[in-house]
C-alpha atoms as a PDB file:
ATOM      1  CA  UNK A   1    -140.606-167.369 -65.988  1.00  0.00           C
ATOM      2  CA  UNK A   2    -142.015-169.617 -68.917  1.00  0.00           C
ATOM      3  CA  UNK A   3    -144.166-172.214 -67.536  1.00  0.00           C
ATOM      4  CA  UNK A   4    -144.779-170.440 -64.586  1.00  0.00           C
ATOM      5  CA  UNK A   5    -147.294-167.702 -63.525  1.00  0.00           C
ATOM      6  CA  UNK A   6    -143.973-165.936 -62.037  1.00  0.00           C
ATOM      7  CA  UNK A   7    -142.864-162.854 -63.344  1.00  0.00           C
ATOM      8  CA  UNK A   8    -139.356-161.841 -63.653  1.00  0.00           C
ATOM      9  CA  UNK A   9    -139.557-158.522 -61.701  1.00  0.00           C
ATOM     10  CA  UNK A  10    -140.944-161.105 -58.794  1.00  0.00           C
ATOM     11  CA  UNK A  11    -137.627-163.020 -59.408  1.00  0.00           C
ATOM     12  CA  UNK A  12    -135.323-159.627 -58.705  1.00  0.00           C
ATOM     13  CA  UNK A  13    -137.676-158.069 -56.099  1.00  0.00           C
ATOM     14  CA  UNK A  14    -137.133-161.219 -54.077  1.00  0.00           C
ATOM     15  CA  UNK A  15    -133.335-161.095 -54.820  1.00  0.00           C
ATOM     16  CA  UNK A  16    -133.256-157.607 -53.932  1.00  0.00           C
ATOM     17  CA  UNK A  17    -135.255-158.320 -50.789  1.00  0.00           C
ATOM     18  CA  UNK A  18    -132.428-160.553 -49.850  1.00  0.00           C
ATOM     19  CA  UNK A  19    -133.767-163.718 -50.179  1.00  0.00           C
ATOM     20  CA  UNK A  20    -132.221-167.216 -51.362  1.00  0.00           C
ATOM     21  CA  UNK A  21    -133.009-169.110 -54.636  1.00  0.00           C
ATOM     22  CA  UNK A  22    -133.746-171.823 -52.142  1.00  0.00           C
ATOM     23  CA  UNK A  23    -136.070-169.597 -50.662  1.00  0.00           C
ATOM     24  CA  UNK A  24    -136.996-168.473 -53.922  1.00  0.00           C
ATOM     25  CA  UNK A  25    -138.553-172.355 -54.817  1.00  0.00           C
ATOM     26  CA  UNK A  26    -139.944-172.242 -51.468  1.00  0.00           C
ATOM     27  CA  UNK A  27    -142.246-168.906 -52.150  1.00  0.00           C
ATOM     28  CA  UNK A  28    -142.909-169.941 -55.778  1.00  0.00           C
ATOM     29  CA  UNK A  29    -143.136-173.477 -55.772  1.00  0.00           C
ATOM     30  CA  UNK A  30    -143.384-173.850 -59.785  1.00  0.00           C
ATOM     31  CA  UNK A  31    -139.946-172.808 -60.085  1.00  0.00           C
ATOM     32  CA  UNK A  32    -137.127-174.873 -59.996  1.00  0.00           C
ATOM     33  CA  UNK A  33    -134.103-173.994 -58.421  1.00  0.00           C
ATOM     34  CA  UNK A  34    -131.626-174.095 -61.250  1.00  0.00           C
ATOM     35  CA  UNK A  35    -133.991-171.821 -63.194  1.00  0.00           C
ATOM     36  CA  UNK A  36    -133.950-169.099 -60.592  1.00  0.00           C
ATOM     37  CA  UNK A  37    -129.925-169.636 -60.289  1.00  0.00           C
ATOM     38  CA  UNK A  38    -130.144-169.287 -64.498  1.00  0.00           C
ATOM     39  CA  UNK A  39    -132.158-165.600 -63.866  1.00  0.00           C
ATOM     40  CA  UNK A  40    -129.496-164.635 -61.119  1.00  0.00           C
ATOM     41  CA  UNK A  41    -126.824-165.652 -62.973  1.00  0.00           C
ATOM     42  CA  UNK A  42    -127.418-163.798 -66.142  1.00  0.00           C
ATOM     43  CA  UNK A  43    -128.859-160.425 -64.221  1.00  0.00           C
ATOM     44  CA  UNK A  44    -125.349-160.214 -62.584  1.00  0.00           C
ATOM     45  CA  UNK A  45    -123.689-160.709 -65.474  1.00  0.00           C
ATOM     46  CA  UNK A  46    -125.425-158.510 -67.499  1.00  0.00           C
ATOM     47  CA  UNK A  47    -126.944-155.805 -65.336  1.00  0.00           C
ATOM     48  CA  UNK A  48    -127.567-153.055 -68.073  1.00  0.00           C
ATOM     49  CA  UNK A  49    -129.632-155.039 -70.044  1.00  0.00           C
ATOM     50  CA  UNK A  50    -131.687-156.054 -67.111  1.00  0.00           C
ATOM     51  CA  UNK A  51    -131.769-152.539 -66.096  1.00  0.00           C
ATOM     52  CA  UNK A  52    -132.820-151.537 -69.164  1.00  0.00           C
ATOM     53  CA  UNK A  53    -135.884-154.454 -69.613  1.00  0.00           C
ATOM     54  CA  UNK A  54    -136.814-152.972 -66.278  1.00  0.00           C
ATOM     55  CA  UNK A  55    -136.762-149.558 -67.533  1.00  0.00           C
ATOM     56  CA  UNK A  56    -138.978-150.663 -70.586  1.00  0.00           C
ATOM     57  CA  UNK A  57    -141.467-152.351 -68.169  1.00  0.00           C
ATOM     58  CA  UNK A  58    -142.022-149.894 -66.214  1.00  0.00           C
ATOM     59  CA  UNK A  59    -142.492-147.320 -68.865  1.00  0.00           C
ATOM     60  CA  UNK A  60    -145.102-149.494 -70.562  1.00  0.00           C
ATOM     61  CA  UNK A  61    -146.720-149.697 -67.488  1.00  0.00           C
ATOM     62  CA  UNK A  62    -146.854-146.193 -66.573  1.00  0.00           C
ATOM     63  CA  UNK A  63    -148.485-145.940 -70.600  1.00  0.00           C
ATOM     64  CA  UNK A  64    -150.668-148.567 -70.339  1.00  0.00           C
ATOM     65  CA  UNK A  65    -149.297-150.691 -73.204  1.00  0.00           C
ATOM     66  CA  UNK A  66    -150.212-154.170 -72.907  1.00  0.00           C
ATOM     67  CA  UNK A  67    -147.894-156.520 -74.020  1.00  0.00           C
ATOM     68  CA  UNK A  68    -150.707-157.860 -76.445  1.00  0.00           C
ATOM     69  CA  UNK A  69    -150.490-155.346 -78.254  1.00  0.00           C
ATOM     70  CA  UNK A  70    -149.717-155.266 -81.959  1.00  0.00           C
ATOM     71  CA  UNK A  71    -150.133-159.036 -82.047  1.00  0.00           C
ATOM     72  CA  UNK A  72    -147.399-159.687 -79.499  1.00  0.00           C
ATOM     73  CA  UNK A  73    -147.933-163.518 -78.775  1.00  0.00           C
ATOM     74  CA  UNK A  74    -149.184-164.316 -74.744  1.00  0.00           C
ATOM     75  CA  UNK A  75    -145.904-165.934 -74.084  1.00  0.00           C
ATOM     76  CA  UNK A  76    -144.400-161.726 -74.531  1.00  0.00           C
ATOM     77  CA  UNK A  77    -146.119-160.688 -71.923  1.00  0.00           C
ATOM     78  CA  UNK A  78    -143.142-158.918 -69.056  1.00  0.00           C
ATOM     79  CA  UNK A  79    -142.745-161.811 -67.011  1.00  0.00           C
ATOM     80  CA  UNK A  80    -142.436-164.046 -69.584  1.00  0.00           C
ATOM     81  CA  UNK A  81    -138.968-162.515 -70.642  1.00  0.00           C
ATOM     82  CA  UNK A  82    -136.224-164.863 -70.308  1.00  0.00           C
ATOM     83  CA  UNK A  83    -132.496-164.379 -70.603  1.00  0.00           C
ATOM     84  CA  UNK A  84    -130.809-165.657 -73.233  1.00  0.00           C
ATOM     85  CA  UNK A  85    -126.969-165.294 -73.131  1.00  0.00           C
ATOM     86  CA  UNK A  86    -125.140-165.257 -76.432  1.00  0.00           C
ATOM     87  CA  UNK A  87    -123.965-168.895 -76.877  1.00  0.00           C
ATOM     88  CA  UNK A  88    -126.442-170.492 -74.137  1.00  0.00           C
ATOM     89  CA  UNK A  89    -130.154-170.262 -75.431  1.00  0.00           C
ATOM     90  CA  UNK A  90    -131.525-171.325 -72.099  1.00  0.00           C
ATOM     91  CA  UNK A  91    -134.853-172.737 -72.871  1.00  0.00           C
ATOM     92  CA  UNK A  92    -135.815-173.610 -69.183  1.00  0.00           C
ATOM     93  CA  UNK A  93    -137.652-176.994 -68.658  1.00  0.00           C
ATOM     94  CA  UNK A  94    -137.767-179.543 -71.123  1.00  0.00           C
END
């Protein structure tokens, strides 16, 4: 998450652990709850897409391709990927 030293993959592991987005704030504190509801929101609505981020992740892990690479910026790095829905760009905090 963007102004946060959470990832998103620790955003959908807690989800899939069963945990709240209230709960959510309480284990990262540097995230606010609508942001977490924002994540939630768009990886139900568009689960191949997260899916497929998740499938790129891991395979650059498993490679050992940094996401620094070729000049990618520090704010590419995996967690920093943020949904944007077509018609919302959801910048997070302001």
């Amino acid at each position: 998450m963007e102004g946060t030293q959470v990832f998103l993959e620790d955003i959908l592991e807690a989800y899939e652990r069963g945990l709240s987005p209230e709960e959510m704030v309480l284990a990262f504190p540097s995230l606010r709850l609508a942001d977490v509801y924002a994540v939630l929101a768009y990886t139900l609505a568009h689960p191949e897409e997260v899916v497929a981020y998740r499938k790129r992740q891991e395979a650059r892990a498993r490679e050992g391709v940094s996401p620094f690479a070729k000049g990618k910026p520090p704010g590419s790095r995996p967690g920093a990927w943020r949904p944007r829905p077509q018609g919302l760009a959801y910048q997070g905090p302001q």
